[in-house]
N, C-alpha and C. Protein backbone atom coordinates (compact mmCIF):
# COMPACT_ATOMS: atom_id res chain seq x y z
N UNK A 1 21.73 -53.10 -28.04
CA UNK A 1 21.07 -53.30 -26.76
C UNK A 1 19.78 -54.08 -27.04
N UNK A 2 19.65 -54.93 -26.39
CA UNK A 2 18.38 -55.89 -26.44
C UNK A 2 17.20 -55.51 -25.63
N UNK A 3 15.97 -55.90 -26.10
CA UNK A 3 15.24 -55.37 -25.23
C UNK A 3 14.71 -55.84 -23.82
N UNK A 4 15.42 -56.74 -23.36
CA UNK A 4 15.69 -57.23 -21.80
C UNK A 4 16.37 -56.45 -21.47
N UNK A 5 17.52 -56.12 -22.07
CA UNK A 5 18.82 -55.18 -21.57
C UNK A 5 17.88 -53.77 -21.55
N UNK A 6 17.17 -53.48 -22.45
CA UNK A 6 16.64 -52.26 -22.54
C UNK A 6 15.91 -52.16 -20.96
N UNK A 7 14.91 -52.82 -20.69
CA UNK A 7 14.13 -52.59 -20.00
C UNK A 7 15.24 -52.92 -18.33
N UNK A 8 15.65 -53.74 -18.10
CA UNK A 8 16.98 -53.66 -17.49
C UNK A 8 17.15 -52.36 -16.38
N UNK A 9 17.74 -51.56 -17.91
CA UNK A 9 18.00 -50.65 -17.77
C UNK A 9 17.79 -49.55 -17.26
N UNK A 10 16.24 -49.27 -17.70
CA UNK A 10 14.77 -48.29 -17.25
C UNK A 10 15.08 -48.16 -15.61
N UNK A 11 14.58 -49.90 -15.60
CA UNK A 11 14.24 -49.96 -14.10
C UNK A 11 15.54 -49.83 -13.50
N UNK A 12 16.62 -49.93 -13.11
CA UNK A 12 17.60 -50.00 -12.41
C UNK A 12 18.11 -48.32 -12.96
N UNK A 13 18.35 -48.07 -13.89
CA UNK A 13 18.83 -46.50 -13.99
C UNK A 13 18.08 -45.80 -13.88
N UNK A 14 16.84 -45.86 -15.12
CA UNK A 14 16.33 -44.71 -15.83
C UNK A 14 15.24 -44.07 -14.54
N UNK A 15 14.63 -45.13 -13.54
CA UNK A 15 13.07 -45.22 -13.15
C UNK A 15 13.72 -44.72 -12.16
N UNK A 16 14.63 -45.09 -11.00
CA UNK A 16 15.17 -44.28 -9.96
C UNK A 16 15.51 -43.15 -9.69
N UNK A 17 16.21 -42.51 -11.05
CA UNK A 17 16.17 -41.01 -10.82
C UNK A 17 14.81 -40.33 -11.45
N UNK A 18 14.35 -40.91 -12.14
CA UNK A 18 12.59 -40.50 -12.52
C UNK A 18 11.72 -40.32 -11.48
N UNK A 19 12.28 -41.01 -10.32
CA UNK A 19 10.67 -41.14 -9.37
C UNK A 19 11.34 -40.13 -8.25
N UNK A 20 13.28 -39.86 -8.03
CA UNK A 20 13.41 -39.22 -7.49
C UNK A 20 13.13 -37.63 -7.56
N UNK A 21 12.83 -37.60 -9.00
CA UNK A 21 13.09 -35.93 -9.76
C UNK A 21 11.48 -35.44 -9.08
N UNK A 22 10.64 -36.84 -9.38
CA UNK A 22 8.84 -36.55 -9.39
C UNK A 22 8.74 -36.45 -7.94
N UNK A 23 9.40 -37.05 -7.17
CA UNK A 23 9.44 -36.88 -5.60
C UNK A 23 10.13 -35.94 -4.78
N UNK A 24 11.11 -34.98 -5.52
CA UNK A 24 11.62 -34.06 -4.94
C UNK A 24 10.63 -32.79 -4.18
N UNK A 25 10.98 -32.77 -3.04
CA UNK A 25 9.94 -32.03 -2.19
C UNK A 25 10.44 -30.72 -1.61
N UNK A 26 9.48 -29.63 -1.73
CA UNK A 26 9.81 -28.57 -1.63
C UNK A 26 8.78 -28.39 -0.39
N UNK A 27 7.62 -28.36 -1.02
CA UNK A 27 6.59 -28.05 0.57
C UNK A 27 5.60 -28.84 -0.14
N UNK A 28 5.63 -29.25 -1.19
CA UNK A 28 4.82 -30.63 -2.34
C UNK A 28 5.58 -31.43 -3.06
N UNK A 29 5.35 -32.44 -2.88
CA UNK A 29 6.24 -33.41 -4.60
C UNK A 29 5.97 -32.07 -5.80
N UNK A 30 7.06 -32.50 -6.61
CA UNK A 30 6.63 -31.58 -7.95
C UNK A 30 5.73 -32.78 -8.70
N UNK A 31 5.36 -33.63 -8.80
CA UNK A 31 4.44 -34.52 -9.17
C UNK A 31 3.19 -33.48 -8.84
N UNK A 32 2.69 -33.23 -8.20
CA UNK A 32 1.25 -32.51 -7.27
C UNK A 32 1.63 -31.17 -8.77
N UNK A 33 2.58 -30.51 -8.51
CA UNK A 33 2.44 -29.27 -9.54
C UNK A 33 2.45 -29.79 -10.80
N UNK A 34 3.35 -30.64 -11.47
CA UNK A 34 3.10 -31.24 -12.55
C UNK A 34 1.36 -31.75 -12.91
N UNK A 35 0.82 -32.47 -12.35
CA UNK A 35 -0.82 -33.02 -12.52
C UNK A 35 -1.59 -31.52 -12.58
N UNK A 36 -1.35 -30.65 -11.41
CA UNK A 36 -2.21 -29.20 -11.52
C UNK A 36 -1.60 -28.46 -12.97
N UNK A 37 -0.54 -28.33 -13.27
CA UNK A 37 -0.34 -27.59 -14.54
C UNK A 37 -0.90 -28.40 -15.88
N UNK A 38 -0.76 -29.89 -15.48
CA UNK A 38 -1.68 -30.72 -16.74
C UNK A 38 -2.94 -30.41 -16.58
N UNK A 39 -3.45 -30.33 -15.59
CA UNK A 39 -5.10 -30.12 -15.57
C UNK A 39 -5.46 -28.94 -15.90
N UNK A 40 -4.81 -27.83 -15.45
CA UNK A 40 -4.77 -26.37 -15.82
C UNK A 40 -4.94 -26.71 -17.17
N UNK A 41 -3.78 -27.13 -18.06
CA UNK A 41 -3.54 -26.94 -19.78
C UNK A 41 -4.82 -27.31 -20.44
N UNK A 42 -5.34 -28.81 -20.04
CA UNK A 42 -5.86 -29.68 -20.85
C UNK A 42 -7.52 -29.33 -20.42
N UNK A 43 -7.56 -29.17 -19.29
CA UNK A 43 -8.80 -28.99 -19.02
C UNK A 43 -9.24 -27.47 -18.76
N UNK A 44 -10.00 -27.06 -20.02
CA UNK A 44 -10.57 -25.53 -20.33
C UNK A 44 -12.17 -25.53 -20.41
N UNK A 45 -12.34 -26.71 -20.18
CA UNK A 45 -14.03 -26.17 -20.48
C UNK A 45 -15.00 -26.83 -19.62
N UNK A 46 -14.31 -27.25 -18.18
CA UNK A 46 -14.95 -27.39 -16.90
C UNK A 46 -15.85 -26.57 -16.34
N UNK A 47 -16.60 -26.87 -15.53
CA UNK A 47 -17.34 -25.54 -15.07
C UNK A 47 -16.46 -24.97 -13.64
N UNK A 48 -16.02 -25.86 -13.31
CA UNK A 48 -14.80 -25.02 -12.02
C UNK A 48 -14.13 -23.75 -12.78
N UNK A 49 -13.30 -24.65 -13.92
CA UNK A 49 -12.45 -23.61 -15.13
C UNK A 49 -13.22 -22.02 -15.12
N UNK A 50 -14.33 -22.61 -15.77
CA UNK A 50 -15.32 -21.65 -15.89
C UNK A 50 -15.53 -20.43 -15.43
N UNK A 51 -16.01 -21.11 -13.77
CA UNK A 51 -15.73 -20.15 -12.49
C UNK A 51 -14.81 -19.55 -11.92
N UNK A 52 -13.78 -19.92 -11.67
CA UNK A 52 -12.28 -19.56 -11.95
C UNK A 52 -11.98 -18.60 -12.58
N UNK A 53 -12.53 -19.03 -14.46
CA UNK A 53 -11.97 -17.91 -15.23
C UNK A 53 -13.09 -16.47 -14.82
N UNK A 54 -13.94 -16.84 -14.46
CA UNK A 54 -14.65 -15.66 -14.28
C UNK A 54 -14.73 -14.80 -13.20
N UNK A 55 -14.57 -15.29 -11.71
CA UNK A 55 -14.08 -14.86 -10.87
C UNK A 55 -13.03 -13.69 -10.85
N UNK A 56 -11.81 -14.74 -11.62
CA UNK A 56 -10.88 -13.76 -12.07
C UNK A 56 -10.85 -12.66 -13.11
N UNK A 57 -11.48 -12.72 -14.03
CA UNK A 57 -12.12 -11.50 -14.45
C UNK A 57 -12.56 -10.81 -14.49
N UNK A 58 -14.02 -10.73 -13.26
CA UNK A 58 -14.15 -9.87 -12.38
C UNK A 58 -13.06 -9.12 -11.01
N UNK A 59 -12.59 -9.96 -10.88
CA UNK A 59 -11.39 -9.14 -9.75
C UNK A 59 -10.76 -8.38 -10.68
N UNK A 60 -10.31 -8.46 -11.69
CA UNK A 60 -9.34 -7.66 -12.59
C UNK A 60 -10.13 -6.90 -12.85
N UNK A 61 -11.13 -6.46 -13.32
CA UNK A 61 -12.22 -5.89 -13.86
C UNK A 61 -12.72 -5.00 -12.75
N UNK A 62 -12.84 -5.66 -11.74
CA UNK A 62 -13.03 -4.60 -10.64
C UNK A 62 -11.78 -3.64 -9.99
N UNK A 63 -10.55 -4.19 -10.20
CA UNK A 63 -9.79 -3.42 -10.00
C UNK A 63 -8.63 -2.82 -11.25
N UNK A 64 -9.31 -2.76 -12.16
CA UNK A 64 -9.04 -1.97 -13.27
C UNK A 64 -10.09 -0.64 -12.68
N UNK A 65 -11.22 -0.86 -12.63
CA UNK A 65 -12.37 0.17 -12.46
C UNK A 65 -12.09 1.23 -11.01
N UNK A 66 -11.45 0.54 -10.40
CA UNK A 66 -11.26 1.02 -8.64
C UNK A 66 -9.17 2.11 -9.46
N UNK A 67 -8.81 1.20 -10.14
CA UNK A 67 -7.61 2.08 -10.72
C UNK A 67 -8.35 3.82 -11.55
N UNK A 68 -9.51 3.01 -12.22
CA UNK A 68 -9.54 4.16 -13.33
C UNK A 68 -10.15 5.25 -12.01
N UNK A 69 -11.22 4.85 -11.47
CA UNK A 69 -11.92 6.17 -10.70
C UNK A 69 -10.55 6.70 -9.48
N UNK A 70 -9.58 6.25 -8.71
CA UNK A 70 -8.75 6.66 -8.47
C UNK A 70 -7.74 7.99 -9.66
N UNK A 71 -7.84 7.20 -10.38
CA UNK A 71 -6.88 8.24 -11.59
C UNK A 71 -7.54 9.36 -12.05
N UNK A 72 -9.45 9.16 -12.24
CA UNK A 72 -9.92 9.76 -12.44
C UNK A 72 -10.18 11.07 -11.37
N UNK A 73 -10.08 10.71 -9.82
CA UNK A 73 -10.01 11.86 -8.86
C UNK A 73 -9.11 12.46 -8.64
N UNK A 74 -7.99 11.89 -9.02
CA UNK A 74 -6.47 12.67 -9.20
C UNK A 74 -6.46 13.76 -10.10
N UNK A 75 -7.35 13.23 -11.28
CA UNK A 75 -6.83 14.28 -12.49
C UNK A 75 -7.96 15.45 -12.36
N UNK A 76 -9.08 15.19 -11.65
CA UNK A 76 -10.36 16.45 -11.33
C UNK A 76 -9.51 17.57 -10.27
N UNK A 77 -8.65 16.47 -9.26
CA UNK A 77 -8.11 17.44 -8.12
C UNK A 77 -6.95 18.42 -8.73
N UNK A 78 -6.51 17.59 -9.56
CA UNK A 78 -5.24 18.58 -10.18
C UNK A 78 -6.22 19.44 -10.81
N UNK A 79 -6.78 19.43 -11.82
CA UNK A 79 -7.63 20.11 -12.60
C UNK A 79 -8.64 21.41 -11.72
N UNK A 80 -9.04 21.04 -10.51
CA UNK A 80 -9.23 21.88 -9.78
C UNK A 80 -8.35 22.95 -9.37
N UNK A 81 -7.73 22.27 -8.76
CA UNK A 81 -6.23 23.20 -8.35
C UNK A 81 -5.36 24.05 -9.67
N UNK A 82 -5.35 23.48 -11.02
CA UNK A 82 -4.85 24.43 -12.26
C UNK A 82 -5.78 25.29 -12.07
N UNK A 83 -6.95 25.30 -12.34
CA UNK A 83 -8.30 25.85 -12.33
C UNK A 83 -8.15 27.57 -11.24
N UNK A 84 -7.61 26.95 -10.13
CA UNK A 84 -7.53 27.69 -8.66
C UNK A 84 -6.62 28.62 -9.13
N UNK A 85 -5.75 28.13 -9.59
CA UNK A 85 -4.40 28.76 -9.54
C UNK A 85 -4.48 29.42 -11.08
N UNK A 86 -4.89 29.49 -11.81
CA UNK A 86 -5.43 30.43 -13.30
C UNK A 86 -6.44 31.94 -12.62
N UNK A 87 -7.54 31.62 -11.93
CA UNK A 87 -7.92 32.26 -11.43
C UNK A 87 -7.44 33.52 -10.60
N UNK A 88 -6.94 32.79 -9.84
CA UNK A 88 -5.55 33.54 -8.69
C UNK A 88 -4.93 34.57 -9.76
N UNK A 89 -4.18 33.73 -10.70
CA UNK A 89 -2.85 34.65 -11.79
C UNK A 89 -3.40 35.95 -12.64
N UNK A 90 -5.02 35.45 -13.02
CA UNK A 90 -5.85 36.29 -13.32
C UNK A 90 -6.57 37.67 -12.24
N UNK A 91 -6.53 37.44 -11.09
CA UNK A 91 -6.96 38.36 -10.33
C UNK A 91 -5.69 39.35 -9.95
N UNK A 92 -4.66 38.48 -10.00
CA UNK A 92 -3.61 39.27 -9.73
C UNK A 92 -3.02 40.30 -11.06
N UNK A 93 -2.94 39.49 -12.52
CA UNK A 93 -3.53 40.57 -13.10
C UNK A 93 -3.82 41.60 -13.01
N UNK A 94 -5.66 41.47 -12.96
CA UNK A 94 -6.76 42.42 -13.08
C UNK A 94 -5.77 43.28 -11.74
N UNK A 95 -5.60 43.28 -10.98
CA UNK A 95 -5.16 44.13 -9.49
C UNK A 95 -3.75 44.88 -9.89
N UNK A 96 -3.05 44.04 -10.42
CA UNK A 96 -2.01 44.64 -11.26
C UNK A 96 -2.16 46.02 -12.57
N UNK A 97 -3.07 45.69 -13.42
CA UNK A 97 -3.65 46.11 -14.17
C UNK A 97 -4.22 47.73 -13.54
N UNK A 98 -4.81 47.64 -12.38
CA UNK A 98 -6.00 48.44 -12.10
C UNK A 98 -4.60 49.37 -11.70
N UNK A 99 -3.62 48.70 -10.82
CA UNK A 99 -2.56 49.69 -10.23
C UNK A 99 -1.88 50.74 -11.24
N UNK A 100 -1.70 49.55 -12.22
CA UNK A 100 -0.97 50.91 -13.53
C UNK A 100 -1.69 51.67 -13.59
N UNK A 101 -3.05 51.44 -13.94
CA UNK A 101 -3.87 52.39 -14.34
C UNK A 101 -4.17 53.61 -13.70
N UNK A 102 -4.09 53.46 -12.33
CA UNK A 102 -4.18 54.45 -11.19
C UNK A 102 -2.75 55.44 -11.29
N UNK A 103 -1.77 54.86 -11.61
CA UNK A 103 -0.33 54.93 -11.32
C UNK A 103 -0.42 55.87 -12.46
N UNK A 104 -0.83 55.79 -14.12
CA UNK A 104 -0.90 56.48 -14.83
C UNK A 104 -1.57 57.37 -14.96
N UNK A 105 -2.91 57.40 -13.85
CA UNK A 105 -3.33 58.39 -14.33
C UNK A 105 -3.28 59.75 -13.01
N UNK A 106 -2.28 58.87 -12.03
CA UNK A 106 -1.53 60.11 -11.08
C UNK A 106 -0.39 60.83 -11.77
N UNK A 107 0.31 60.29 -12.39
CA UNK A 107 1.12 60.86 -13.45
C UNK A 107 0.92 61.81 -14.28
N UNK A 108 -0.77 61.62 -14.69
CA UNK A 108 -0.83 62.29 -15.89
C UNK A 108 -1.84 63.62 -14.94
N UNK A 109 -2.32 63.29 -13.75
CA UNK A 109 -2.44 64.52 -13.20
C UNK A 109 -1.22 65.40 -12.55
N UNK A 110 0.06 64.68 -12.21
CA UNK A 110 0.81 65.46 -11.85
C UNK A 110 1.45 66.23 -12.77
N UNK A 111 1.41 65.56 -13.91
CA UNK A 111 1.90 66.46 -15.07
C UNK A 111 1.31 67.87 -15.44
N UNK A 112 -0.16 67.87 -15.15
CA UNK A 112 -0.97 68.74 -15.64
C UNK A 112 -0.48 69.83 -14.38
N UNK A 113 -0.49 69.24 -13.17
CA UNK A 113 -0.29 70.14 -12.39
C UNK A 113 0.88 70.76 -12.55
N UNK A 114 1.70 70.56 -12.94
CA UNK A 114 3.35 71.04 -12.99
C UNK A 114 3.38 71.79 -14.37
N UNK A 115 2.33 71.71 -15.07
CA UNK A 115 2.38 72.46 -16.40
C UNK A 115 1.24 73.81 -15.73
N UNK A 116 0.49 73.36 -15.00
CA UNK A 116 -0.22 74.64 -14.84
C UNK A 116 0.45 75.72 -14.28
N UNK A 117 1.74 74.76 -12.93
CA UNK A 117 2.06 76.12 -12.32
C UNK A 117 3.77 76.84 -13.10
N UNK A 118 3.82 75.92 -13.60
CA UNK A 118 4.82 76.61 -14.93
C UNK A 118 4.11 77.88 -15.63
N UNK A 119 2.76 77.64 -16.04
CA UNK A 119 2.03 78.32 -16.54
C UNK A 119 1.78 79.80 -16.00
N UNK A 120 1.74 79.70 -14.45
CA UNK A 120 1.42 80.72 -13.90
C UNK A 120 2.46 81.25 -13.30
C-alpha cells in the first residue's frame, strides 16, 4: 500500500466511521466525555482540581462523621436498653430470692409447729 493509497484510505474509510463513533449522541457527543475524562486524567494540579478534590472530601468526611454519630446513638440506645433490661432480671431476682426465703422460712416454722404439737 502506498502512501497516497494509505491516506486514501483514512479519509474515505478510516475518518468516517471515526468522526461517526466521536459523534454518536446520547444526550452529548462522546467527544464532550472523552475531553472531560482527558482533563480529569491529565490535569491534577489545577486549582478547580484542587477545589473539587476538597470539596469532595469534605462531603465524605462529613458524612462518614454524620454515619459514625448515628451508629454511635444506636449503640448507647441498645446499651441503654441491655442496661434496662439487666437491671429488671436483677430485681426480679432479688424478689425471687426474697420469696424463697420467706417460703423457707414458713416451712421451717411450720415444721416447728407440727413437731411441737406431736410433742404435746
Amino acid at each position: 500500500m502506498t502512501g497516497a493509497a494509505f491516506v486514501l484510505w483514512v479519509r474515505q474509510w478510516l475518518l468516517p466511521k471515526v468522526v461517526a463513533v466521536l459523534t454518536f449522541n446520547i444526550a452529548l457527543p462522546l467527544w464532550v466525555f472523552l475531553v472531560a475524562g482527558g482533563w480529569f486524567y491529565f490535569d491534577k494540579h489545577s486549582a478547580i482540581r484542587t477545589a473539587v478534590n476538597q470539596a469532595v472530601t469534605k462531603l465524605v468526611a462529613g458524612a462518614e462523621i454524620e454515619a459514625l454519630n448515628a451508629k454511635l446513638a444506636e449503640e448507647r440506645r441498645i446499651r441503654q436498653w441491655s442496661e434496662a433490661k439487666e437491671a429488671e432480671a436483677k430485681q426480679i431476682a432479688e424478689t425471687e430470692r426474697q420469696a424463697r426465703e420467706a417460703l423457707e422460712t414458713h416451712f421451717a416454722q411450720t415444721r416447728l409447729e407440727n413437731r411441737k404439737r406431736k410433742d404435746d
